[in-house]
Protein backbone atom coordinates (compact mmCIF):
# COMPACT_ATOMS: atom_id res chain seq x y z
CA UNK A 1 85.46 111.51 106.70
CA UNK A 2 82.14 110.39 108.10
CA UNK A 3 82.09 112.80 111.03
CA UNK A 4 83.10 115.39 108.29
CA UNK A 5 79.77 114.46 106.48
CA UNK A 6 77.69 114.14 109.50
CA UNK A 7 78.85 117.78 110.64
CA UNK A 8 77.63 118.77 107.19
CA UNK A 9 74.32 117.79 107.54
CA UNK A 10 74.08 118.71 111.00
CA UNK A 11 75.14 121.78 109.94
CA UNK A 12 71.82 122.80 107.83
CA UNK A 13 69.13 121.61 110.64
CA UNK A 14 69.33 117.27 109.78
CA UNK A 15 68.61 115.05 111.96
CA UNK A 16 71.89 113.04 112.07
CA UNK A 17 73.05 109.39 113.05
CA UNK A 18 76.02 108.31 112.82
CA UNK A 19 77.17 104.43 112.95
CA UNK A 20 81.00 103.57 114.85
CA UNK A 21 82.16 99.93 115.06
CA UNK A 22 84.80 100.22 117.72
CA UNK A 23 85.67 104.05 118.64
CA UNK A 24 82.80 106.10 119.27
CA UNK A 25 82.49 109.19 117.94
CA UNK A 26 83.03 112.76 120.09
CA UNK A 27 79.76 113.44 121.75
CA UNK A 28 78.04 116.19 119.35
CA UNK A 29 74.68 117.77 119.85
CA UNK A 30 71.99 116.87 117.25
CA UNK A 31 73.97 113.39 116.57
CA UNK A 32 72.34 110.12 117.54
CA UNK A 33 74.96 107.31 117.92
CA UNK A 34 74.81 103.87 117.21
CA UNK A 35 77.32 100.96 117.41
CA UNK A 36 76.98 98.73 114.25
CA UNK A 37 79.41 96.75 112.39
CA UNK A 38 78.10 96.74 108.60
CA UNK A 39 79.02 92.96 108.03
CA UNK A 40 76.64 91.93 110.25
CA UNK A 41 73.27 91.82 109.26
CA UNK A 42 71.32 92.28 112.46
CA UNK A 43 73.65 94.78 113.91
CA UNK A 44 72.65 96.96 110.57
CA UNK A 45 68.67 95.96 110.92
CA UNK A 46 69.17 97.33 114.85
CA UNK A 47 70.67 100.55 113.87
CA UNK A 48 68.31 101.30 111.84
CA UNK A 49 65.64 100.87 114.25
CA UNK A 50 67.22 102.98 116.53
CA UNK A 51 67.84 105.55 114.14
CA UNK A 52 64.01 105.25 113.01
CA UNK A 53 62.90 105.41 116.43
CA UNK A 54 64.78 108.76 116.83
CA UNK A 55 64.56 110.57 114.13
CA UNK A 56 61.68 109.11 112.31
CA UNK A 57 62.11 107.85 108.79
CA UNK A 58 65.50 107.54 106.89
CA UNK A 59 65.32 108.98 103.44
CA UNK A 60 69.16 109.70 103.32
CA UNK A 61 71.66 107.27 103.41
CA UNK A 62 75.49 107.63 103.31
CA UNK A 63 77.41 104.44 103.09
CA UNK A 64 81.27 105.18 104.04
CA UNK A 65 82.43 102.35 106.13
CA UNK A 66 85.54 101.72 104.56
CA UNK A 67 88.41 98.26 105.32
CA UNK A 68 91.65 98.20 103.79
CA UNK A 69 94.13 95.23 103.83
CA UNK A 70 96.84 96.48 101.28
CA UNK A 71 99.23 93.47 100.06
CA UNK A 72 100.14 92.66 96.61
CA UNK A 73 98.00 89.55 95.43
CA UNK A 74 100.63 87.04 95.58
CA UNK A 75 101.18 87.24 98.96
CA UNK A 76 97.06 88.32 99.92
CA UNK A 77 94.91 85.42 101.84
CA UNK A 78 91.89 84.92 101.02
CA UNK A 79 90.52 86.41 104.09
CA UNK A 80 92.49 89.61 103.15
CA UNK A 81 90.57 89.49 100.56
CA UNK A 82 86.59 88.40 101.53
CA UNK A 83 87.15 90.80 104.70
CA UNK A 84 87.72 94.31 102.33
CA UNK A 85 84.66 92.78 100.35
CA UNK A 86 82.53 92.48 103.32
CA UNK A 87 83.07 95.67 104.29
CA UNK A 88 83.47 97.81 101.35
CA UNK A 89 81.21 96.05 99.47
CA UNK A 90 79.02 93.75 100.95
CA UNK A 91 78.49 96.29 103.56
CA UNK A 92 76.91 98.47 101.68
CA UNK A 93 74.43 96.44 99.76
CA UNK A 94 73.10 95.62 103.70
CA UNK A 95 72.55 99.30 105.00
CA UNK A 96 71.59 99.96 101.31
CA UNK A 97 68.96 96.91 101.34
CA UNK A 98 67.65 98.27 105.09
CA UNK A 99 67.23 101.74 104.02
CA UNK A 100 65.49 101.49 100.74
CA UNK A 101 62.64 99.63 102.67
CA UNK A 102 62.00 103.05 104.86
CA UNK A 103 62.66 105.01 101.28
CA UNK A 104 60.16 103.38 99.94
CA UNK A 105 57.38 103.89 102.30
CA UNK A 106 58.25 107.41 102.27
CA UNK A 107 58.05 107.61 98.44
CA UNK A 108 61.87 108.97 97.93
CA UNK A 109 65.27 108.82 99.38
CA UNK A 110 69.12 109.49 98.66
CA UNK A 111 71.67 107.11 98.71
CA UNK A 112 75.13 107.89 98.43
CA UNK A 113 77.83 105.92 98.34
CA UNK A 114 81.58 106.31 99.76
CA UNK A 115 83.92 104.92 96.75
CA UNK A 116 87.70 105.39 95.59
CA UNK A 117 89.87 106.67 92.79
CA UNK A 118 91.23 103.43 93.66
CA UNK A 119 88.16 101.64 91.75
CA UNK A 120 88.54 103.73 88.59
CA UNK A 121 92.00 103.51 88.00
CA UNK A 122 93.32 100.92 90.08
CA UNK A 123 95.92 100.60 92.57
CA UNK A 124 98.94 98.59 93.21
CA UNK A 125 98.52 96.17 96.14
CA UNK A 126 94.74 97.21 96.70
CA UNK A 127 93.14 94.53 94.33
CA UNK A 128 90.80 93.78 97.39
CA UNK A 129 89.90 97.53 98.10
CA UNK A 130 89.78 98.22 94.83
CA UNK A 131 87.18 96.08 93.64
CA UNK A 132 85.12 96.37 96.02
CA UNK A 133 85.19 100.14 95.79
CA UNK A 134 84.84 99.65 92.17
CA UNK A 135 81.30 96.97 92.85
CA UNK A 136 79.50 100.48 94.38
CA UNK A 137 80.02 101.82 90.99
CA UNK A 138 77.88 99.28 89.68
CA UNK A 139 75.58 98.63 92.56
CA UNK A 140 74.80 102.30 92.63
CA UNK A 141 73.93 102.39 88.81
CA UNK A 142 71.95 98.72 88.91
CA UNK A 143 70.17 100.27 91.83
CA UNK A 144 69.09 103.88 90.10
CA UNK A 145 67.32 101.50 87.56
CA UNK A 146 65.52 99.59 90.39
CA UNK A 147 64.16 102.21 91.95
CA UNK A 148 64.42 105.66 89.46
CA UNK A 149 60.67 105.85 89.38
CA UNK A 150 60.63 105.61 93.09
CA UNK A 151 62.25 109.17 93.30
CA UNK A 152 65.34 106.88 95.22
CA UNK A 153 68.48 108.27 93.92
CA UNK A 154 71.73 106.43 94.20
CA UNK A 155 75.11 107.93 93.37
CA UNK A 156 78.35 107.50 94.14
CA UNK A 157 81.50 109.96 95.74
CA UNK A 158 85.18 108.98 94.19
CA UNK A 159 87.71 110.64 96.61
CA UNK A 160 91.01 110.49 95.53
CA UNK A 161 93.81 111.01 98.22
CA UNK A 162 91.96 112.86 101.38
CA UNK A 163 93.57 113.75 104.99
CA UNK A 164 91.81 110.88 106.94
CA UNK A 165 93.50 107.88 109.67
CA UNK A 166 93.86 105.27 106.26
CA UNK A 167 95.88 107.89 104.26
CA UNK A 168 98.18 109.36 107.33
CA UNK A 169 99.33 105.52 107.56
CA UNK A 170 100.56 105.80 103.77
CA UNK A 171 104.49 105.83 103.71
CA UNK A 172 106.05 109.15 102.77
CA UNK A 173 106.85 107.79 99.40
CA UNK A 174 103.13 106.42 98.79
CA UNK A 175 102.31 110.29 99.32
CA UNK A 176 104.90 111.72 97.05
CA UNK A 177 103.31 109.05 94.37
CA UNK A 178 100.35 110.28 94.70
CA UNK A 179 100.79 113.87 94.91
CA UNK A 180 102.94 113.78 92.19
CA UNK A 181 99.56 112.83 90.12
CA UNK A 182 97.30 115.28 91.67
CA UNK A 183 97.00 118.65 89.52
CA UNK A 184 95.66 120.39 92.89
CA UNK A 185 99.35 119.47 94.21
CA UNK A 186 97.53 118.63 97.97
CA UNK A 187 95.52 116.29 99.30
CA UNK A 188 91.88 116.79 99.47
CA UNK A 189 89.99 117.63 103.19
CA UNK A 190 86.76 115.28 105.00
CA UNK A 191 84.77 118.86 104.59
CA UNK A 192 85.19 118.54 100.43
CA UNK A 193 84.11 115.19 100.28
CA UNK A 194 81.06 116.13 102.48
CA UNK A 195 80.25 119.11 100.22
CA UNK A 196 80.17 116.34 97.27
CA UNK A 197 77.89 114.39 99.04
CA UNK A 198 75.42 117.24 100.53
CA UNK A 199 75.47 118.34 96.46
CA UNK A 200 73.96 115.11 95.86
CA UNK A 201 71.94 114.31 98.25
CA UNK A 202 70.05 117.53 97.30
CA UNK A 203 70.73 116.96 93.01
CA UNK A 204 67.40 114.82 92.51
CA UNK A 205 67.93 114.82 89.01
CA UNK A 206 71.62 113.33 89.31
CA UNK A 207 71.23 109.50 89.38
CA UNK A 208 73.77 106.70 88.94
CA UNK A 209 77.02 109.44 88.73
CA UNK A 210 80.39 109.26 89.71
CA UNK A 211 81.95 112.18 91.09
CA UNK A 212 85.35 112.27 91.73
CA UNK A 213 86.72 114.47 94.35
CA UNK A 214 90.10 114.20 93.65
CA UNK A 215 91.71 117.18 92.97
CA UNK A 216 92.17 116.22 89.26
CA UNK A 217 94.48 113.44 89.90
CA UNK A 218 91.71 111.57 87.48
CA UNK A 219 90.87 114.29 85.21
CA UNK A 220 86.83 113.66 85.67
CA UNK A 221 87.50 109.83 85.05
């Protein structure tokens, strides 16, 4: 999904980096890339700087790392539990806390955050996933007060189920399920979401929303 939004912006002259933790990405001109693990602080702090260093300023940011660790809560460890946080959640308040520094300097900036119809409605065996999904919601909308005056925008992309590696390892009965509840009767594509997120990155009016991309399975909630 990330490449999908990278492409995106590629696509309409950006300059473009794009963060991998293990695998990186397929060598693409116009893309800058940089290893960085979002639960570690410096890691985040260096990509920036090498992002900055590049390409100057960053005044968007798009915060999609995404963990999963699905298990229903009776038999979830606490480190099932922390790690999803970290990632999902934790994660982004770091790249989020880097970026806003440049932002502000620069006098505006887009932030847009990577969520889950997961966080709205729940999800059996994702209580870790989903809450954490469900803290950008919040974060997102704390944040728009911080900074609204700032002309720094914060909002948040809800994609329900979405061809990507986490929801090709669902079980064929997970997908039925979930199917079964989409109105669009298909999953969604990576180039959807992306068209969500270029929409807001250029909406500078829209500030603290949640937009689902979900093919109705949430009927706009």
């Amino acid at each position: 999904m990330g490449l999908a939004i990278a492409r995106r912006f590629a696509a309409s002259g950006d300059r473009v980096t794009v963060t991998y933790r293990s695998e990186a990405p397929p060598a693409l001109e116009g893309f800058l890339a940089v290893r960085c693990d979002v639960t570690d602080s410096a890691q985040v702090d260096q990509a920036f700087k090498e992002a900055e260093t590049a390409h100057g300023p960053v005044t968007v940011l798009v915060a999609n790392a995404g963990a999963a660790r699905d298990r229903l809560l009776v038999r979830m460890s606490e480190e099932d539990f922390t790690s999803v946080v970290d990632t999902n959640l934790t994660g982004a308040f770091r790249v989020a806390r880097r970026a806003v520094r440049g932002m502000l300097r620069a006098g505006h900036g887009r932030i847009v955050l990577l969520s889950s119809t997961a966080a709205l409605h729940g999800s059996p065996g994702q209580t870790n996933y989903a809450a954490a999904k469900a803290g950008l919601v919040g974060f997102a909308r704390s944040l728009t007060q911080e900074l609204g005056a700032r002309d720094i925008t914060c909002n948040v992309v809800a994609p329900g189920l979405t061809e990507t590696d986490m929801s090709r390892a669902l079980t064929p009965e997970q997908r039925r399920a979930l199917l079964s509840t989409t109105p669009a009767g298909r999953p969604g594509t990576p180039e959807e979401v992306a068209d969500a997120v270029a929409f807001l990155v250029g909406a500078g009016y829209v500030r603290g929303a949640v937009i689902p991309v979900d093919g109705g399975a949430g009927l706009g909630h």
